[in-house]
C-alpha atoms as a PDB file:
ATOM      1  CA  UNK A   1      -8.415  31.307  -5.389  1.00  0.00           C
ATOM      2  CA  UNK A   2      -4.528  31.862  -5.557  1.00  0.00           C
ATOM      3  CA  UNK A   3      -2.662  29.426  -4.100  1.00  0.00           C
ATOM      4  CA  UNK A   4       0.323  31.367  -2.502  1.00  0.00           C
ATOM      5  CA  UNK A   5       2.660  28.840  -2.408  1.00  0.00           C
ATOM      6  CA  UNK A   6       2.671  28.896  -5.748  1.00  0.00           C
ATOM      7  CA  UNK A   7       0.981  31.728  -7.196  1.00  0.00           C
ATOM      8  CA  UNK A   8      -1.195  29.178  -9.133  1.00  0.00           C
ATOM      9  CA  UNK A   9      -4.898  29.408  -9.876  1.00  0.00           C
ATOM     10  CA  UNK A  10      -6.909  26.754  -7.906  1.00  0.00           C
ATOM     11  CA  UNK A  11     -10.775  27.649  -8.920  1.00  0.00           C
ATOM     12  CA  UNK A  12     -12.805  25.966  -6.403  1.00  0.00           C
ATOM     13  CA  UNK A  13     -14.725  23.830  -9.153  1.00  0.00           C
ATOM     14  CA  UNK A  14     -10.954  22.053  -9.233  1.00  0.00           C
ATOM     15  CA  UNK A  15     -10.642  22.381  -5.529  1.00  0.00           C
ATOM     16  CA  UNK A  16     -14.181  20.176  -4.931  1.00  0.00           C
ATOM     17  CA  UNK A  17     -13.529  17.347  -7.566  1.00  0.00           C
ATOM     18  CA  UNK A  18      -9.719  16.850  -6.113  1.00  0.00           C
ATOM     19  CA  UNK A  19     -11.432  16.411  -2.714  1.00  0.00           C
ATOM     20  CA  UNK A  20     -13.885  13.906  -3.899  1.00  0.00           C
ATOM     21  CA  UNK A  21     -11.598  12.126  -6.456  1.00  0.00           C
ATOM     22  CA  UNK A  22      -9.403  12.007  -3.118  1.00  0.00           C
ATOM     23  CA  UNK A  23     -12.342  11.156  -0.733  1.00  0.00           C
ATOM     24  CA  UNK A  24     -13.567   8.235  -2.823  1.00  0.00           C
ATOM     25  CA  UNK A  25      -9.845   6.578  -3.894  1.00  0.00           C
ATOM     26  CA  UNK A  26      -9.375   7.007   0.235  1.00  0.00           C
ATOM     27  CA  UNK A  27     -12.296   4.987   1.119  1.00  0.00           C
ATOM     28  CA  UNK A  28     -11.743   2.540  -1.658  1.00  0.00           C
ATOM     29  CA  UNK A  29      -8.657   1.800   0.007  1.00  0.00           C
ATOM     30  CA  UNK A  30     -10.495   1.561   3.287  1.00  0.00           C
ATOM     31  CA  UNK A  31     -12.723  -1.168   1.982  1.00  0.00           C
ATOM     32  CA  UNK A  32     -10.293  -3.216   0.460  1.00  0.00           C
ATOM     33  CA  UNK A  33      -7.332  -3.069   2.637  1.00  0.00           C
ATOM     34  CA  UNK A  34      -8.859  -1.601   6.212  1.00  0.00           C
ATOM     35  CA  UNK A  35     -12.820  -2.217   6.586  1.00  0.00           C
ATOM     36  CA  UNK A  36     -12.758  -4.966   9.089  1.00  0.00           C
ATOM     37  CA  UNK A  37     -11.383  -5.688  12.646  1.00  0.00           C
ATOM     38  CA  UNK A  38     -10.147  -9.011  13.086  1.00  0.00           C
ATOM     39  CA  UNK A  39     -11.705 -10.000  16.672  1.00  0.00           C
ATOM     40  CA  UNK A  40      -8.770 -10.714  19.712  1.00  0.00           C
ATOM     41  CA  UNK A  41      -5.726  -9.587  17.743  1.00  0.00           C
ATOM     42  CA  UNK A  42      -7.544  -5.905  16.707  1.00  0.00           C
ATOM     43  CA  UNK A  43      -6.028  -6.437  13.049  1.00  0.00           C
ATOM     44  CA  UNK A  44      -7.881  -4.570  10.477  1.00  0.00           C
ATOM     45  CA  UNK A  45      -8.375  -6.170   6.991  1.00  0.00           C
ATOM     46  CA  UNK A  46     -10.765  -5.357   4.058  1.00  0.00           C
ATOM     47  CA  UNK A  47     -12.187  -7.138   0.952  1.00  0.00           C
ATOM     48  CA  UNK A  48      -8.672  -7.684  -1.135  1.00  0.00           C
ATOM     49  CA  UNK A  49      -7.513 -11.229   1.180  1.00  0.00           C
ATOM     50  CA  UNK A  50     -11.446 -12.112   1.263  1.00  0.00           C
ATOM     51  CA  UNK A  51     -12.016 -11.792  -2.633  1.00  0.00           C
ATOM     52  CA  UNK A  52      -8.377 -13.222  -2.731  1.00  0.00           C
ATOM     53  CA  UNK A  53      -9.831 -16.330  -1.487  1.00  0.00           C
ATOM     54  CA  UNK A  54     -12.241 -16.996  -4.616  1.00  0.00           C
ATOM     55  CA  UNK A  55     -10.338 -19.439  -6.964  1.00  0.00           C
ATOM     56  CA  UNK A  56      -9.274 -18.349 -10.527  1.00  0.00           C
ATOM     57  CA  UNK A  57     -10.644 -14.651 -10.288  1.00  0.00           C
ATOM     58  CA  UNK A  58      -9.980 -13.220  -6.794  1.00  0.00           C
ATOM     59  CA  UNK A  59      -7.141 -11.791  -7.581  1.00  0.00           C
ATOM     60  CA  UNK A  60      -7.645 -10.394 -10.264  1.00  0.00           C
ATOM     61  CA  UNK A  61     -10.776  -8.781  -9.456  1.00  0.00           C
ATOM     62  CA  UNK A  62      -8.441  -7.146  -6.484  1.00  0.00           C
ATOM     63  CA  UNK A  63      -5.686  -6.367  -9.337  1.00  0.00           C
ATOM     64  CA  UNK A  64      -8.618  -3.837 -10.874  1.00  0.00           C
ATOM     65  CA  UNK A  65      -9.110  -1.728  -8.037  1.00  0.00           C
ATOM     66  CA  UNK A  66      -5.750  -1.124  -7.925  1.00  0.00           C
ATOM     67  CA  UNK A  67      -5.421  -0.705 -11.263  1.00  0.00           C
ATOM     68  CA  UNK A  68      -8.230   2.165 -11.257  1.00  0.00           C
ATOM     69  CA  UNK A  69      -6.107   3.687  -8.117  1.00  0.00           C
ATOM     70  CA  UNK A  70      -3.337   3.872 -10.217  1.00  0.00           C
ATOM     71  CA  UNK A  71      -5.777   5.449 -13.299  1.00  0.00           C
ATOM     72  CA  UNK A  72      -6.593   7.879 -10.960  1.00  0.00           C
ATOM     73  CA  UNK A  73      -3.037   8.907 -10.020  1.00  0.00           C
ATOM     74  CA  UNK A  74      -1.917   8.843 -13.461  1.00  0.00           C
ATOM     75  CA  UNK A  75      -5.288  11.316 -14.065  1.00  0.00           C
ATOM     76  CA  UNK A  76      -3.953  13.404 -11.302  1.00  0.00           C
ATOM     77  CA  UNK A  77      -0.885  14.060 -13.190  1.00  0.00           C
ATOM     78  CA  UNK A  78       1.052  12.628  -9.984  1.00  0.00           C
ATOM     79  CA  UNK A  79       4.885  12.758 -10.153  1.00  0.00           C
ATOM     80  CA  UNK A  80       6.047   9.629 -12.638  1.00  0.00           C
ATOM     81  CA  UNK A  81       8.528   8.651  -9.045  1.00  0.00           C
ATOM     82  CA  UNK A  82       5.106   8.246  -7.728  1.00  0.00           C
ATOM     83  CA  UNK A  83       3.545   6.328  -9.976  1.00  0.00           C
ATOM     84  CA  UNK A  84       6.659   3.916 -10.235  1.00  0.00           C
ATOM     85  CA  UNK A  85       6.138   3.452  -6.583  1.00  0.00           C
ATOM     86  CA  UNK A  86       2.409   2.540  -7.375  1.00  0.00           C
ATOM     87  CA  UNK A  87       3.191   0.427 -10.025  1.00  0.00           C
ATOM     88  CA  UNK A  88       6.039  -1.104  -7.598  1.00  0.00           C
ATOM     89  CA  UNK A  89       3.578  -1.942  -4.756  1.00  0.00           C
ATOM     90  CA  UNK A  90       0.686  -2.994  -7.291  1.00  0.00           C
ATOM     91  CA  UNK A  91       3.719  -5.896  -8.403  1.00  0.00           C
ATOM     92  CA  UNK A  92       4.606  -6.929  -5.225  1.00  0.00           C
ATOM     93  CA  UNK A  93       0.868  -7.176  -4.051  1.00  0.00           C
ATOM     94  CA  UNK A  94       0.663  -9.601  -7.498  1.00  0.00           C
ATOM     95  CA  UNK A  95       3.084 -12.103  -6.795  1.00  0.00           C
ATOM     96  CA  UNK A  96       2.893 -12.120  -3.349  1.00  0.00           C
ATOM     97  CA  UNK A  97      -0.879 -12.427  -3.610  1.00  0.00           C
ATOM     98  CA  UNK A  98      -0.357 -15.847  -5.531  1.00  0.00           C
ATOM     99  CA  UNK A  99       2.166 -17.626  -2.987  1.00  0.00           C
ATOM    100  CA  UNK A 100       0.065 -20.634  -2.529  1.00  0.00           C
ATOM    101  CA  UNK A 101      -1.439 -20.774   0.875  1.00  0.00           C
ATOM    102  CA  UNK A 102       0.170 -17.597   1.854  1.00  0.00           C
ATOM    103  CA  UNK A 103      -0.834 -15.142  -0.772  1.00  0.00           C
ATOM    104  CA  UNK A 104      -4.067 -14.095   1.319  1.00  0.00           C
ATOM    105  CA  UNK A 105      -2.314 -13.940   4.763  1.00  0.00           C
ATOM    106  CA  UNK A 106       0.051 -11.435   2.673  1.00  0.00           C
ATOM    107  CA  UNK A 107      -2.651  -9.470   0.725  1.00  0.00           C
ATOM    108  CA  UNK A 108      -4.275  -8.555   4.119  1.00  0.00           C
ATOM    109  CA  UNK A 109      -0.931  -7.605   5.317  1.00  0.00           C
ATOM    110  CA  UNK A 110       1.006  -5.703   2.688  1.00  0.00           C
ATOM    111  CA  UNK A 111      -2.137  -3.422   1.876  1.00  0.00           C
ATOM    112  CA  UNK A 112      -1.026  -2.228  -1.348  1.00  0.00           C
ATOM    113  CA  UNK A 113      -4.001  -0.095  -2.472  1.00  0.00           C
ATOM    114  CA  UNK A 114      -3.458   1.935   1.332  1.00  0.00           C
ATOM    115  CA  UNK A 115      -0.014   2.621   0.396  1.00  0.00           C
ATOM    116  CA  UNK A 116      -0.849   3.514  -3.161  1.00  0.00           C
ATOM    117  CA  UNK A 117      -3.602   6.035  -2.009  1.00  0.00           C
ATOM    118  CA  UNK A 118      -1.306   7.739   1.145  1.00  0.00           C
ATOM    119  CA  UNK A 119       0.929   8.388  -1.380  1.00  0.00           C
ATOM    120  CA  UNK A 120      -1.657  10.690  -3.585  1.00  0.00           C
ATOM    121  CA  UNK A 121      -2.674  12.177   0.014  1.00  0.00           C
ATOM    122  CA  UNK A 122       0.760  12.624   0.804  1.00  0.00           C
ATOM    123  CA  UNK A 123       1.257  14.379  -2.616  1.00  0.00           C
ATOM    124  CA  UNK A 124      -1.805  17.147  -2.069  1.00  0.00           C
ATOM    125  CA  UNK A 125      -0.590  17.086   1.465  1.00  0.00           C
ATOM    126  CA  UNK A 126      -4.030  16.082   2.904  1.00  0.00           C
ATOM    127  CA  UNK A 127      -5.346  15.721   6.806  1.00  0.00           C
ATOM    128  CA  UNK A 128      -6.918  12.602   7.130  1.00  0.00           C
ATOM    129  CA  UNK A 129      -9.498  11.863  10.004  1.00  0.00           C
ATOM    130  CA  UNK A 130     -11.217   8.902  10.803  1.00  0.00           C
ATOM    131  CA  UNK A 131     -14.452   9.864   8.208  1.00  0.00           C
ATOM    132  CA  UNK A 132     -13.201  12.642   5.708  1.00  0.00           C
ATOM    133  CA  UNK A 133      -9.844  13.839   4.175  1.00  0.00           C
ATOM    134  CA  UNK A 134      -9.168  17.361   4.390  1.00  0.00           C
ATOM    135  CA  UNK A 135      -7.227  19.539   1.609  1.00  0.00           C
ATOM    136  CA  UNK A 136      -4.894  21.823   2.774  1.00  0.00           C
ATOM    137  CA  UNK A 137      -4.989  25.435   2.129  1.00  0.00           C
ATOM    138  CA  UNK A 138      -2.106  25.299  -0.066  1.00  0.00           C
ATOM    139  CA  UNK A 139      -2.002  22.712  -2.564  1.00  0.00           C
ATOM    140  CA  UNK A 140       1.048  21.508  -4.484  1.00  0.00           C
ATOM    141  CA  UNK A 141       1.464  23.498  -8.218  1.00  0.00           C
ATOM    142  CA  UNK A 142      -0.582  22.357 -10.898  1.00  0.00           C
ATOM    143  CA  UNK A 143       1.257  21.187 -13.584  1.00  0.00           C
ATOM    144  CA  UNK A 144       1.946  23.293 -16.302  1.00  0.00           C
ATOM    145  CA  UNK A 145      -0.576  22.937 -19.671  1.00  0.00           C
ATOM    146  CA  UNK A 146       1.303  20.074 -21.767  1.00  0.00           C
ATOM    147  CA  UNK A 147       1.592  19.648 -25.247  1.00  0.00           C
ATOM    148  CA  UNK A 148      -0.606  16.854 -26.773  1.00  0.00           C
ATOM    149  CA  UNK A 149       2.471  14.827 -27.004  1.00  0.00           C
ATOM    150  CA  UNK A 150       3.697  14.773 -23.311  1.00  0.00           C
ATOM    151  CA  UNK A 151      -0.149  13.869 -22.859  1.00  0.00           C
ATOM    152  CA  UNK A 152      -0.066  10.835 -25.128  1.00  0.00           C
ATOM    153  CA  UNK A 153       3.614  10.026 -23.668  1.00  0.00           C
ATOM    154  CA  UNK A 154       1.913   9.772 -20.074  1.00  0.00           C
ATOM    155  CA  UNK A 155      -1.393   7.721 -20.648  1.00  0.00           C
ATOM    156  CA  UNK A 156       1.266   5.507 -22.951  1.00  0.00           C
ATOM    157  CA  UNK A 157       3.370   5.007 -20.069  1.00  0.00           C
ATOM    158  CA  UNK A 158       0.755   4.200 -17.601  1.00  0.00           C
ATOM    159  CA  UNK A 159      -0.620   1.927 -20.613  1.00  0.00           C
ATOM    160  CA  UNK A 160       2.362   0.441 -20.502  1.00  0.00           C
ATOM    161  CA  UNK A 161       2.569  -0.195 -16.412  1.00  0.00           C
ATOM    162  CA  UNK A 162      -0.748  -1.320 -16.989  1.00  0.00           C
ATOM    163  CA  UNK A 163       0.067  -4.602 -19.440  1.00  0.00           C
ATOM    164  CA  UNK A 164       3.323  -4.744 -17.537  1.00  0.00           C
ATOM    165  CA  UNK A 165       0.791  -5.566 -14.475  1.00  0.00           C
ATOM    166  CA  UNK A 166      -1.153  -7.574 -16.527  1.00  0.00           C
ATOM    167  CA  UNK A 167       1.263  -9.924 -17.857  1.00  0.00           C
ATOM    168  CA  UNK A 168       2.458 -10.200 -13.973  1.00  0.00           C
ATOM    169  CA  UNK A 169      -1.584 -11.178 -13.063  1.00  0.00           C
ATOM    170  CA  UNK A 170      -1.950 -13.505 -15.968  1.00  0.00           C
ATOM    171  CA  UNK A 171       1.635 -15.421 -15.560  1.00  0.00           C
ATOM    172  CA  UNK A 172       0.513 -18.211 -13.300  1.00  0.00           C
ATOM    173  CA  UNK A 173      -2.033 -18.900 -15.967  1.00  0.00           C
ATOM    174  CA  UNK A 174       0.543 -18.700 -18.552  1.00  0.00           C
ATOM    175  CA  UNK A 175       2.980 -21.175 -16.150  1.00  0.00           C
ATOM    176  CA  UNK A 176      -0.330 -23.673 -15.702  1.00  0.00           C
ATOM    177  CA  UNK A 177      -1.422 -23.343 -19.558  1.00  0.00           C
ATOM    178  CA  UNK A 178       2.473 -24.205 -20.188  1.00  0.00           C
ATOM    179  CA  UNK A 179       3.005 -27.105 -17.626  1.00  0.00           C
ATOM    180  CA  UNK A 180      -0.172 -29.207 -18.532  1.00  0.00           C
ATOM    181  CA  UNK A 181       1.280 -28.311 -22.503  1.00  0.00           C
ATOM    182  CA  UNK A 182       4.374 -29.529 -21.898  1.00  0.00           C
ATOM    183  CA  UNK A 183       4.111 -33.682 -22.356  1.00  0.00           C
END
């Protein structure tokens, strides 16, 4: 089908796997930033603060799912402003995650991997209801075919973003290894 926004090809095999590479990243994010309703104060929280709380590995196990997000984006050939965004809220989540005592209370709060994912629905433009995201009728251009070396440029950039993160998740490990070290 023609997209006539753009004049672009959109064959509906690539219409139905943006839709459910969108549906599932969307209800990813529901699980781990929106699944449950805190009783009296109608909050809604998911699994990142709860698997926060496990010592040693609970954030980190959080970190991957919004690594994969990102993945994802980075798959989707999203904007690179976009994916510095992603990368931006993936850092904050990080250290804010491992403020002691406080790092859960702001993990159910900041809901990185929400943000990350309305931006990608933002992107396509996509209707959200309460159980299925909706493409809209015109979707944003693809990009044009790239050379092999703007590939490898990309998935080396969001390598890069990737043990940028990483070094981020492992530096209170680094700052513990270091201070028991240091005598």
């Amino acid at each position: 089908m023609k997209s006539p926004d753009t004049g672009a090809l959109v064959s509906t095999a690539e219409r139905d796997t943006l839709q459910k590479s969108l549906t599932r990243l969307d209800r990813l994010a529901h699980l781990m930033d929106e699944q449950f309703r805190v009783p009296v104060v109608g909050w809604r929280v998911g699994l990142d603060p709860l698997i926060g709380i496990i010592p040693g590995g609970g954030d980190w196990a959080s970190w991957v799912v919004g690594v994969y997000i990102f993945w994802e984006a980075l798959r989707m050939d999203i904007p690179k402003p976009v994916l510095v965004r992603m990368v931006s809220n993936l850092t904050v989540d990080l250290v804010g995650g491992y403020l002691p005592g406080l790092g859960d209370i702001f993990d159910a709060a900041f809901k990185a991997n929400r943000k990350n994912v309305d931006m990608l629905l933002e992107h396509y433009r996509v209707r959200r209801s309460d159980t299925q995201i909706k493409l809209p009728t015109h979707l944003p251009a693809p990009a044009p075919k790239k050379s092999a070396g703007a590939i490898f440029a990309r998935y080396t950039l969001g390598i890069v973003a990737i043990i940028f993160l990483f070094a981020i998740a492992a530096l209170p490990f680094f700052l513990l290894w270091w201070w028991l070290n240091a005598g």
